[in-house]
Protein backbone atom coordinates (compact mmCIF):
# COMPACT_ATOMS: atom_id res chain seq x y z
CA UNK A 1 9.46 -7.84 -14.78
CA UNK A 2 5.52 -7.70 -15.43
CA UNK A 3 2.97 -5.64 -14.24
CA UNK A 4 1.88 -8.11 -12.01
CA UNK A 5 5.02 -8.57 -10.02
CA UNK A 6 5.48 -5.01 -9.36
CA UNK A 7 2.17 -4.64 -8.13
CA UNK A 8 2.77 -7.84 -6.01
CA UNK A 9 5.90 -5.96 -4.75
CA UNK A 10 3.87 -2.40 -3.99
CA UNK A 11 1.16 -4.99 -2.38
CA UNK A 12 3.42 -6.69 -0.01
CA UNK A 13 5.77 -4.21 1.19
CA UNK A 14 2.89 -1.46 1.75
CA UNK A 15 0.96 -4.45 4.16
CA UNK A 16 4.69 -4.78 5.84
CA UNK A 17 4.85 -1.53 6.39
CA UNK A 18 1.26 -1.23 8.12
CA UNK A 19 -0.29 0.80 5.56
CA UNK A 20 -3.69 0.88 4.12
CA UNK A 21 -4.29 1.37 0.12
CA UNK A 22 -5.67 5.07 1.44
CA UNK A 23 -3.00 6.12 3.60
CA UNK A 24 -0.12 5.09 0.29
CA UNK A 25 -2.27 6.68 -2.35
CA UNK A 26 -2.17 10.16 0.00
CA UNK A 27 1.53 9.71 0.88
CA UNK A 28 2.26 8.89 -2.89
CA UNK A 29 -0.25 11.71 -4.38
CA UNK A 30 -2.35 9.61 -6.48
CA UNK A 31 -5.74 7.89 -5.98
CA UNK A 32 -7.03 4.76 -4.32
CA UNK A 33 -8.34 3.41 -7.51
CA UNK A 34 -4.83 3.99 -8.87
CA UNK A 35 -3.27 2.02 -6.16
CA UNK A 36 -5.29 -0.89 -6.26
CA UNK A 37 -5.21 -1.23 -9.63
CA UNK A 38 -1.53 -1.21 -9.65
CA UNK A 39 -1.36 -3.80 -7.29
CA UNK A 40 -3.95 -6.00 -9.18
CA UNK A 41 -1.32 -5.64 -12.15
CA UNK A 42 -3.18 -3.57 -14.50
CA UNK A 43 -1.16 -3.22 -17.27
CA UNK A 44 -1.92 0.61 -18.61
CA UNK A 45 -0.98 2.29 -15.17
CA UNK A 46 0.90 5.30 -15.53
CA UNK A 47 4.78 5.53 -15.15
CA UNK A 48 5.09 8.43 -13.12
CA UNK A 49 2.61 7.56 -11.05
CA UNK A 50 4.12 3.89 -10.55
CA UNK A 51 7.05 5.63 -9.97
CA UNK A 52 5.89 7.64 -6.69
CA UNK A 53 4.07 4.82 -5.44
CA UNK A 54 7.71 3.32 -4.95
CA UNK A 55 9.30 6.49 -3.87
CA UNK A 56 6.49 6.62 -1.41
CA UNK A 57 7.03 3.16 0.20
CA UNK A 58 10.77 3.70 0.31
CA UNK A 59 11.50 1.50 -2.55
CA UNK A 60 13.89 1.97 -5.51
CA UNK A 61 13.41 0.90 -9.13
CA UNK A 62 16.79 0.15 -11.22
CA UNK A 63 17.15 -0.29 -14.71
CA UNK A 64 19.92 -1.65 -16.54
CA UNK A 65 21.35 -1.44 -19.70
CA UNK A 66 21.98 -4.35 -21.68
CA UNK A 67 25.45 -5.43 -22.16
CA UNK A 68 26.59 -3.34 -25.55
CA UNK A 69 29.24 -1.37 -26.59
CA UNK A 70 30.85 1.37 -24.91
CA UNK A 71 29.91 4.37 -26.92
CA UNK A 72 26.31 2.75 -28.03
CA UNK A 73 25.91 4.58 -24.03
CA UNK A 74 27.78 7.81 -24.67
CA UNK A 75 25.68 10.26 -23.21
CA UNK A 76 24.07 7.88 -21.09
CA UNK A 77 24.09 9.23 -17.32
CA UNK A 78 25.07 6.59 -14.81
CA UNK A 79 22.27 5.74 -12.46
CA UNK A 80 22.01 7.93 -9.69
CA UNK A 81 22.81 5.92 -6.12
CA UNK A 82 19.86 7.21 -3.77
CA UNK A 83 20.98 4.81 -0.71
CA UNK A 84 23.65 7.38 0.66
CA UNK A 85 20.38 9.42 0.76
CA UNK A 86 18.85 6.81 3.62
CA UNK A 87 16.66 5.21 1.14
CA UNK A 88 16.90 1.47 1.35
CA UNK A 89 18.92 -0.41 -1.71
CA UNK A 90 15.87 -2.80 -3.14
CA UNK A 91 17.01 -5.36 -5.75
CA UNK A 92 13.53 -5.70 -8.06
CA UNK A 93 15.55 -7.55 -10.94
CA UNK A 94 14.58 -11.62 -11.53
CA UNK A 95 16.14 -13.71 -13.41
């Protein structure tokens, strides 16, 4: 995934969800420049900050491990499940 989709992704469901880039950024605790940059796809955002953008709109962001063997993972923790929580399940892999 690139910069540029996620911001496409933090674009389009913060319009479906009525919001302006002003209202997010509060909700989210960062800044309007922040915001918009992220959705333009600048590349040197900040994680964390990417990170409760997401949280913000409801959204979840899963990584995966490539396949490899078992104890290349060994203290690995599993991913933590957040949609028993009432957060929706988002899928943001492409293939």
């Amino acid at each position: 995934m690139t910069p540029a989709e996620i911001g496409r992704i933090v674009r389009a469901a913060r319009r479906a969800q009525g919001l302006r880039q002003d209202q997010l950024a509060g909700a989210a605790g960062v800044g309007i420049r922040f915001l918009s940059e992220l959705e333009r796809g600048k590349t040197t955002v900040r994680l964390e900050k990417v990170i409760a953008v997401l949280d913000a709109l409801g959204c979840t962001l899963r990584v995966e491990m490539p396949p490899t063997e078992p104890e290349a993972c060994d203290g690995i923790d599993a991913p933590r499940d957040d949609s028993a929580a009432g957060k929706p399940d988002v899928n943001w892999s492409y293939e």
